[in-house]
PDB file of N, CA and C in Angstrom:
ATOM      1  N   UNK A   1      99.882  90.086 109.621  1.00  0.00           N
ATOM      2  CA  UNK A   1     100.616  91.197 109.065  1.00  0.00           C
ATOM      3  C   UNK A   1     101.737  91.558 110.036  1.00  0.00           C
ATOM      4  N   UNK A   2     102.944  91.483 109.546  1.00  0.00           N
ATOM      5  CA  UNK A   2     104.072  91.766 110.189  1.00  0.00           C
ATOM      6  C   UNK A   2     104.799  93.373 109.934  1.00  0.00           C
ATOM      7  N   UNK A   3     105.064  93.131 110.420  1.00  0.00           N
ATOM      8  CA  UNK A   3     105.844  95.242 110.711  1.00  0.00           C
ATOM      9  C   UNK A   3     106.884  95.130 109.291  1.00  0.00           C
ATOM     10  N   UNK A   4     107.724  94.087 109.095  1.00  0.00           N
ATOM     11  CA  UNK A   4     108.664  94.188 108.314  1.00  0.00           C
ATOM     12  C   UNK A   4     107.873  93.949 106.929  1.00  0.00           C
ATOM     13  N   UNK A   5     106.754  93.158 106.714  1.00  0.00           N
ATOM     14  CA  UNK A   5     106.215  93.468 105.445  1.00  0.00           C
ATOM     15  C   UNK A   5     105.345  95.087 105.532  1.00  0.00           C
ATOM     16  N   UNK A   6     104.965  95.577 106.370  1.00  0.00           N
ATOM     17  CA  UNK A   6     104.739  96.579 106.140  1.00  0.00           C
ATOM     18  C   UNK A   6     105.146  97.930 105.718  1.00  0.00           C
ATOM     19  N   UNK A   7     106.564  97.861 106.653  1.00  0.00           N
ATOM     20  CA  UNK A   7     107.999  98.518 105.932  1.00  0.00           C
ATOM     21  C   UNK A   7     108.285  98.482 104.052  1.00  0.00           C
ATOM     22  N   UNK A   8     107.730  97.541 104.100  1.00  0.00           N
ATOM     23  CA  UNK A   8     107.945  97.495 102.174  1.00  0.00           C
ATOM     24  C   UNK A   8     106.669  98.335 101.095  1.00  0.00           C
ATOM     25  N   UNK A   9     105.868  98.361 101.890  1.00  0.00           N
ATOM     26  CA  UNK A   9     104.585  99.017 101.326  1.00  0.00           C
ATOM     27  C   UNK A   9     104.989 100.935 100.888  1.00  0.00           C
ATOM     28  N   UNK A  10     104.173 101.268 100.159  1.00  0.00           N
ATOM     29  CA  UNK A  10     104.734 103.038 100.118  1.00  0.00           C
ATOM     30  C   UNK A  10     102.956 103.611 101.133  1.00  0.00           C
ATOM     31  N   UNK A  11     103.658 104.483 101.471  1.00  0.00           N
ATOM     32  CA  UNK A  11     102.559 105.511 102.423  1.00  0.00           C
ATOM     33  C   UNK A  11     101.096 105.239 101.589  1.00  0.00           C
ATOM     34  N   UNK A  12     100.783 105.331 100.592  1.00  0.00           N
ATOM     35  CA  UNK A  12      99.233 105.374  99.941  1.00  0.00           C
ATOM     36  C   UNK A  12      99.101 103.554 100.015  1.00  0.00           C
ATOM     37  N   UNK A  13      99.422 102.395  99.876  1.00  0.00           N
ATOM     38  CA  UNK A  13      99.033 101.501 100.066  1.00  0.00           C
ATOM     39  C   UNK A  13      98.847 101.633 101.553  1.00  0.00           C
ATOM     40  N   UNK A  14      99.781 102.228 103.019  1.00  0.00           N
ATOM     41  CA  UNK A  14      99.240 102.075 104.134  1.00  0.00           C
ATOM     42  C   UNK A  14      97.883 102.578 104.401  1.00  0.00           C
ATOM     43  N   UNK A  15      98.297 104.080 104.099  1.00  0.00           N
ATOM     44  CA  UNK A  15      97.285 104.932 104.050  1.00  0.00           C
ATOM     45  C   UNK A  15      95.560 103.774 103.582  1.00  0.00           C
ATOM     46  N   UNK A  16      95.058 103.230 102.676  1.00  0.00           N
ATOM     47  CA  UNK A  16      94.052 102.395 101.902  1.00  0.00           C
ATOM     48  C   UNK A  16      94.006 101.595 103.221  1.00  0.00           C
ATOM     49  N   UNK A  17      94.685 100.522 102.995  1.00  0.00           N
ATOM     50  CA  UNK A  17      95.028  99.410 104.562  1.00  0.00           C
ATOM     51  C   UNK A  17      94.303 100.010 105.787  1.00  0.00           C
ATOM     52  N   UNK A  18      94.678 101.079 106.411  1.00  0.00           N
ATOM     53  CA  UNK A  18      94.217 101.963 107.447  1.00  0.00           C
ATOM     54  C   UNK A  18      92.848 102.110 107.248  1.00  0.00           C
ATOM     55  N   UNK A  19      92.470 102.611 106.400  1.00  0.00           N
ATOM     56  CA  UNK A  19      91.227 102.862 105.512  1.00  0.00           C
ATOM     57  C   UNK A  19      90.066 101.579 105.861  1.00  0.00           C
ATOM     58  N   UNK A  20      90.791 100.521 105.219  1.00  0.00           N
ATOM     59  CA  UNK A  20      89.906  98.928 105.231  1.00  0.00           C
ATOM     60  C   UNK A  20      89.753  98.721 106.743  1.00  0.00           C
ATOM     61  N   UNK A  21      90.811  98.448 107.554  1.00  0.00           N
ATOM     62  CA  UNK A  21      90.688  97.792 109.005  1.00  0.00           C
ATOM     63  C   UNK A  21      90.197  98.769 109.819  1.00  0.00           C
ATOM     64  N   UNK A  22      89.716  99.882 109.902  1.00  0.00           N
ATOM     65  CA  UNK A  22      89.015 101.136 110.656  1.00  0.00           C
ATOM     66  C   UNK A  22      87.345 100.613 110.308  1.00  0.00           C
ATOM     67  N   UNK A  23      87.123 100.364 108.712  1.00  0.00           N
ATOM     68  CA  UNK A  23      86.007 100.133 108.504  1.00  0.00           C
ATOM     69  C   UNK A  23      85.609  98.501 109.182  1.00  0.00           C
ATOM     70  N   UNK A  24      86.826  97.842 108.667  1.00  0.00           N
ATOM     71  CA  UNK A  24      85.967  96.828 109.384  1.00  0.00           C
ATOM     72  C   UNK A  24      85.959  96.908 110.631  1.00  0.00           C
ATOM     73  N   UNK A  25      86.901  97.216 111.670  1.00  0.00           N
ATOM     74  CA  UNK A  25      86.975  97.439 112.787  1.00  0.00           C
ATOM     75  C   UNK A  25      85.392  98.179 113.601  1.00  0.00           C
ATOM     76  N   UNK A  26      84.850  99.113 112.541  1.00  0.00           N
ATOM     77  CA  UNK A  26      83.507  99.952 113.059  1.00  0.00           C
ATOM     78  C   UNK A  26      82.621  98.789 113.033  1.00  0.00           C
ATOM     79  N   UNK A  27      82.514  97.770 111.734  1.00  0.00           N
ATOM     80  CA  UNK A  27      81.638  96.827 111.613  1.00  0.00           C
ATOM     81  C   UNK A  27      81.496  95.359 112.891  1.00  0.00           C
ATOM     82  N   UNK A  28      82.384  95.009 113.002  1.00  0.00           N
ATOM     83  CA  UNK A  28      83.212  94.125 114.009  1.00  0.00           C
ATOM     84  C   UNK A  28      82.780  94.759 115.494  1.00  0.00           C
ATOM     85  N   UNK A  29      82.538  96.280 115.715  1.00  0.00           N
ATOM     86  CA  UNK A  29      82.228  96.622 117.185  1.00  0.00           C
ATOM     87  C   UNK A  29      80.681  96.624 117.117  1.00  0.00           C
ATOM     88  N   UNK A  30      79.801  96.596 116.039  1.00  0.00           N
ATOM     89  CA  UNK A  30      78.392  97.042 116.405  1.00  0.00           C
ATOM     90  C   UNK A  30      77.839  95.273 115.890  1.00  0.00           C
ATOM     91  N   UNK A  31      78.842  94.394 115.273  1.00  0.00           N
ATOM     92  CA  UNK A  31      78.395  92.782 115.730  1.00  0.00           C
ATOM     93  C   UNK A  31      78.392  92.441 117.064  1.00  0.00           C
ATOM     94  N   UNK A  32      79.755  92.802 117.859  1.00  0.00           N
ATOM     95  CA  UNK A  32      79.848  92.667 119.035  1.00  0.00           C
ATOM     96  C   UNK A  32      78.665  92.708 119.730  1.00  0.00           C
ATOM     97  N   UNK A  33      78.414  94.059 120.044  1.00  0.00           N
ATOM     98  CA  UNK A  33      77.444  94.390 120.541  1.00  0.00           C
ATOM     99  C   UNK A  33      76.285  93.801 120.433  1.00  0.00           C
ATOM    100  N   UNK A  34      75.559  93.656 119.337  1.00  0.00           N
ATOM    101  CA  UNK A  34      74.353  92.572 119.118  1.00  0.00           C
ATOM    102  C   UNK A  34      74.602  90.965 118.885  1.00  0.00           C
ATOM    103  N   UNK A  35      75.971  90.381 120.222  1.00  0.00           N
ATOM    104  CA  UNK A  35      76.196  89.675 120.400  1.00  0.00           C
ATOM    105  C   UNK A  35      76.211  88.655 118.879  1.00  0.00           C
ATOM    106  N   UNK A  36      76.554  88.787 117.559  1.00  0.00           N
ATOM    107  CA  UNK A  36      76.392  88.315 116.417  1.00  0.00           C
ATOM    108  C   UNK A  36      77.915  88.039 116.270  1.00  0.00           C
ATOM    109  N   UNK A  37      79.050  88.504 117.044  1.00  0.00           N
ATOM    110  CA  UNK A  37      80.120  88.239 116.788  1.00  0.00           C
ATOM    111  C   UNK A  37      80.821  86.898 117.479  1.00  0.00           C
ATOM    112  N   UNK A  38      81.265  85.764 116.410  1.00  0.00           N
ATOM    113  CA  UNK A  38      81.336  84.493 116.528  1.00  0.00           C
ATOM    114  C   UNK A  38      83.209  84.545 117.316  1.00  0.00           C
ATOM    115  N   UNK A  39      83.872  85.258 116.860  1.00  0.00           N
ATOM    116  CA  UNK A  39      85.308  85.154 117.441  1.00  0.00           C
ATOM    117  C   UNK A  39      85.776  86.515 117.473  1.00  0.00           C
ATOM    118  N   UNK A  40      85.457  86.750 119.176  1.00  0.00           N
ATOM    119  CA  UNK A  40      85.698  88.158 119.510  1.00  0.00           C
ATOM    120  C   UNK A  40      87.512  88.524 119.437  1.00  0.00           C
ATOM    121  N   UNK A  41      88.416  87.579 119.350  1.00  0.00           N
ATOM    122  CA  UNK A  41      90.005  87.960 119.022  1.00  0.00           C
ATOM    123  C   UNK A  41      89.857  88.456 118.263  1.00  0.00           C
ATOM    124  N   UNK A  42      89.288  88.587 116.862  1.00  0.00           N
ATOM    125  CA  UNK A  42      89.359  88.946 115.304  1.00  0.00           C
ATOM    126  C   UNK A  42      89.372  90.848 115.655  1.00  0.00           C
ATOM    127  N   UNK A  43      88.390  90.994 116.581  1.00  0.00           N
ATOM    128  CA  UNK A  43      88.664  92.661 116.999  1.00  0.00           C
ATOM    129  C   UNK A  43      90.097  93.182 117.480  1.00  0.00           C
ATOM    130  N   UNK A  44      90.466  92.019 118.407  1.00  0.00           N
ATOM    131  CA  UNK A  44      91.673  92.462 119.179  1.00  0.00           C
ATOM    132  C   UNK A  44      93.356  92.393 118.126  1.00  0.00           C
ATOM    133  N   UNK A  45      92.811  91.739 116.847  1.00  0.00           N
ATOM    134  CA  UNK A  45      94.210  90.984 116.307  1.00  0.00           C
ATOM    135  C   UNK A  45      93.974  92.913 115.370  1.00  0.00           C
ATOM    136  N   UNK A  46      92.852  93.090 114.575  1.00  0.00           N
ATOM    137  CA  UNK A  46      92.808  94.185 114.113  1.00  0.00           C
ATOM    138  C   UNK A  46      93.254  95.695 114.596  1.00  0.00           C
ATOM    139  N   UNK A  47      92.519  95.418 115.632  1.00  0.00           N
ATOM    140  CA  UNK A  47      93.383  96.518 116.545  1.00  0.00           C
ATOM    141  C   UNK A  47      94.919  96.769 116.575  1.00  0.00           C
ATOM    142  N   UNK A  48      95.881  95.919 116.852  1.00  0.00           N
ATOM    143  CA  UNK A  48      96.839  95.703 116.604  1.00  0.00           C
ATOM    144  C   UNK A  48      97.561  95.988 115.109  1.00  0.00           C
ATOM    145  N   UNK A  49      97.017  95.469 114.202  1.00  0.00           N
ATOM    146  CA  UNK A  49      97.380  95.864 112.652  1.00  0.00           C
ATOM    147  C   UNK A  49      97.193  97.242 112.640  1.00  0.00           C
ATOM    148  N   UNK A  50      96.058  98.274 112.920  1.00  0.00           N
ATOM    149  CA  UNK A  50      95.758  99.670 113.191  1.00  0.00           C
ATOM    150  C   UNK A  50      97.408  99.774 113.932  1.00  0.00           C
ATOM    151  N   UNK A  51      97.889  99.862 114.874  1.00  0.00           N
ATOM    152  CA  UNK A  51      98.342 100.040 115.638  1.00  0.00           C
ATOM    153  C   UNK A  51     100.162  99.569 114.689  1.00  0.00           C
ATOM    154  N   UNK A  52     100.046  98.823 114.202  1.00  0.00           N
ATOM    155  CA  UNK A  52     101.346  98.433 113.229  1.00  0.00           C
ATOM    156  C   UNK A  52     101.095  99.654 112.693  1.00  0.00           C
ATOM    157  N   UNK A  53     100.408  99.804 111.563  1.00  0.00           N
ATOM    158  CA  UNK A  53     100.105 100.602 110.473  1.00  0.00           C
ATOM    159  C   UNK A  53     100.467 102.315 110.947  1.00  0.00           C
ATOM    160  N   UNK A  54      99.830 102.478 112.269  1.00  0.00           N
ATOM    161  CA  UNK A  54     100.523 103.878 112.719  1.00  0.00           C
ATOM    162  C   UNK A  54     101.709 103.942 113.188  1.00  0.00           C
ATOM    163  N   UNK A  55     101.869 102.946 113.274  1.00  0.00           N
ATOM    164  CA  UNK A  55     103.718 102.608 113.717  1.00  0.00           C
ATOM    165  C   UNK A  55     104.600 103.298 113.242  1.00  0.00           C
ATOM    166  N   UNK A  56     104.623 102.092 112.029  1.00  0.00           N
ATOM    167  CA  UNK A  56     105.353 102.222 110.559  1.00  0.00           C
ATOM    168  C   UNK A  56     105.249 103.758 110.516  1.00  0.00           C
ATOM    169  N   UNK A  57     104.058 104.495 110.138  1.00  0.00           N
ATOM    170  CA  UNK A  57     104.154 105.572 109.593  1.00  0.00           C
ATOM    171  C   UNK A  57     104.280 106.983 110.269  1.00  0.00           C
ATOM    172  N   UNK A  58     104.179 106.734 111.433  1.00  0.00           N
ATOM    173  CA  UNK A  58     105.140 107.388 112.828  1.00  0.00           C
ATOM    174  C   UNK A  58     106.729 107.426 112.719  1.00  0.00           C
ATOM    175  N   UNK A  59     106.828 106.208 112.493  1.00  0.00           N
ATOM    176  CA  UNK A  59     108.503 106.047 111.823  1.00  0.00           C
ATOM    177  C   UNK A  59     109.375 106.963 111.036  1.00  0.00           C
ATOM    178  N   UNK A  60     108.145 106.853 109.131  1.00  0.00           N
ATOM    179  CA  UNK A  60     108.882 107.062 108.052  1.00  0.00           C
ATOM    180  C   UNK A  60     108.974 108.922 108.851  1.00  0.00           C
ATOM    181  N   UNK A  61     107.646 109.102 109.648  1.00  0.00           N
ATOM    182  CA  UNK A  61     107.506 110.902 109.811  1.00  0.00           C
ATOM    183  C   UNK A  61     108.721 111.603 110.752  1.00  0.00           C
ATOM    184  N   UNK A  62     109.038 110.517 111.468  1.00  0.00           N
ATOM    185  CA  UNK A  62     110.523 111.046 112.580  1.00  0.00           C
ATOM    186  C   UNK A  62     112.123 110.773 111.666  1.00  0.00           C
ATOM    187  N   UNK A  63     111.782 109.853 110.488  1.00  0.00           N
ATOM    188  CA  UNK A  63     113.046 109.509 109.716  1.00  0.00           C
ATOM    189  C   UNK A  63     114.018 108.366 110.375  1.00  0.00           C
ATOM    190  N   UNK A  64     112.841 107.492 110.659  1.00  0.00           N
ATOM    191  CA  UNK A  64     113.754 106.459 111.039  1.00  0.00           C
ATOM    192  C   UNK A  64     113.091 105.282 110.463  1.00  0.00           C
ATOM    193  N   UNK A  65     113.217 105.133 109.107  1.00  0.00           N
ATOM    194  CA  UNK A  65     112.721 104.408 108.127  1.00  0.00           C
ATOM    195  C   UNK A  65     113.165 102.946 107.896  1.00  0.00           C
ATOM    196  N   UNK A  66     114.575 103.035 108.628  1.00  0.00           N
ATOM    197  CA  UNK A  66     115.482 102.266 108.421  1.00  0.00           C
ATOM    198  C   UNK A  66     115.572 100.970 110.132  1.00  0.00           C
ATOM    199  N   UNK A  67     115.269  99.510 109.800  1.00  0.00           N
ATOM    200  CA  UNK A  67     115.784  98.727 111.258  1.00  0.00           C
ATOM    201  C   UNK A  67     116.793  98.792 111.036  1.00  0.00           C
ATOM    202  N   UNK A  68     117.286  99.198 112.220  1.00  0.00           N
ATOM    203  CA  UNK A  68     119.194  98.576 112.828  1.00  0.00           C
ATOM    204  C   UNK A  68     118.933  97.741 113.616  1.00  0.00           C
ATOM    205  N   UNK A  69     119.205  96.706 113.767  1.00  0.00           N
ATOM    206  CA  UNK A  69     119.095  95.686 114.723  1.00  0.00           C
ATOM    207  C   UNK A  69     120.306  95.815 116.151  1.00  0.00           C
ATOM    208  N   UNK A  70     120.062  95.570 116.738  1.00  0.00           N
ATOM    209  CA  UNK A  70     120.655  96.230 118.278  1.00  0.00           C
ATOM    210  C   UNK A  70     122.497  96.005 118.180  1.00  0.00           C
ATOM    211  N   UNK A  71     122.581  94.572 117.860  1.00  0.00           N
ATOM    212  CA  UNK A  71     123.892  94.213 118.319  1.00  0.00           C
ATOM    213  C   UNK A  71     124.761  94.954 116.762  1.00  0.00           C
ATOM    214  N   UNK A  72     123.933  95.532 115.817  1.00  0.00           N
ATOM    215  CA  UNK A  72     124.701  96.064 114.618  1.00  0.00           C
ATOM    216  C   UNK A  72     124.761  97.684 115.259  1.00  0.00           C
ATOM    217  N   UNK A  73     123.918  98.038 115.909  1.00  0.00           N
ATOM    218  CA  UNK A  73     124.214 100.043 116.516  1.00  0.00           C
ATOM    219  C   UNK A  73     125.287  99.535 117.872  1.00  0.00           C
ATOM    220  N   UNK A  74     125.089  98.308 118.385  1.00  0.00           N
ATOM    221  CA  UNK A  74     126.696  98.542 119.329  1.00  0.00           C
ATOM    222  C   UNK A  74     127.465  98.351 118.965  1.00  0.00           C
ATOM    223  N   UNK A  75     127.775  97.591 117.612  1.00  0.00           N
ATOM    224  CA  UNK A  75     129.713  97.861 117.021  1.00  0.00           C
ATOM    225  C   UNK A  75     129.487  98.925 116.732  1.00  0.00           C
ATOM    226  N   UNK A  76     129.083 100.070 116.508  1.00  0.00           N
ATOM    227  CA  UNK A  76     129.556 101.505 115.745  1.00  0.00           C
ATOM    228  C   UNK A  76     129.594 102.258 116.796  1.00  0.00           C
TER     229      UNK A  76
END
């Protein structure tokens, strides 16, 4: 999951998304623990998507909804 497909989503599909990877994320820490978890990255890549997902929507809340890509805000 990339930031720029996430940008295309509206707030209630993030909002759900957030929802799913929290749950699995709870499930994924108490495999861990009873050593049942076969590929411990799968926690760390999720984490990260959490971490997109509040991004994005940190973003739309300050109003900066919009990428400018760097070398397009130094011609103006």
């Amino acid at each position: 999951m990339k930031a720029h497909e996430i940008r295309e989503w509206d707030d209630f599909e993030i909002g759900e998304r957030l929802k799913e990877l929290k749950e699995e994320q709870f499930r994924l820490r108490f495999r861990m623990a009873t050593m049942e978890l076969e590929n411990p990255k799968i926690l760390h890549s999720i984490r990260r998507d959490i971490a997109r997902l509040h991004t994005v929507l940190r973003e739309r809340e300050m109003g900066a909804g919009e990428y400018v890509p760097v070398a397009v805000a130094e011609e103006s």
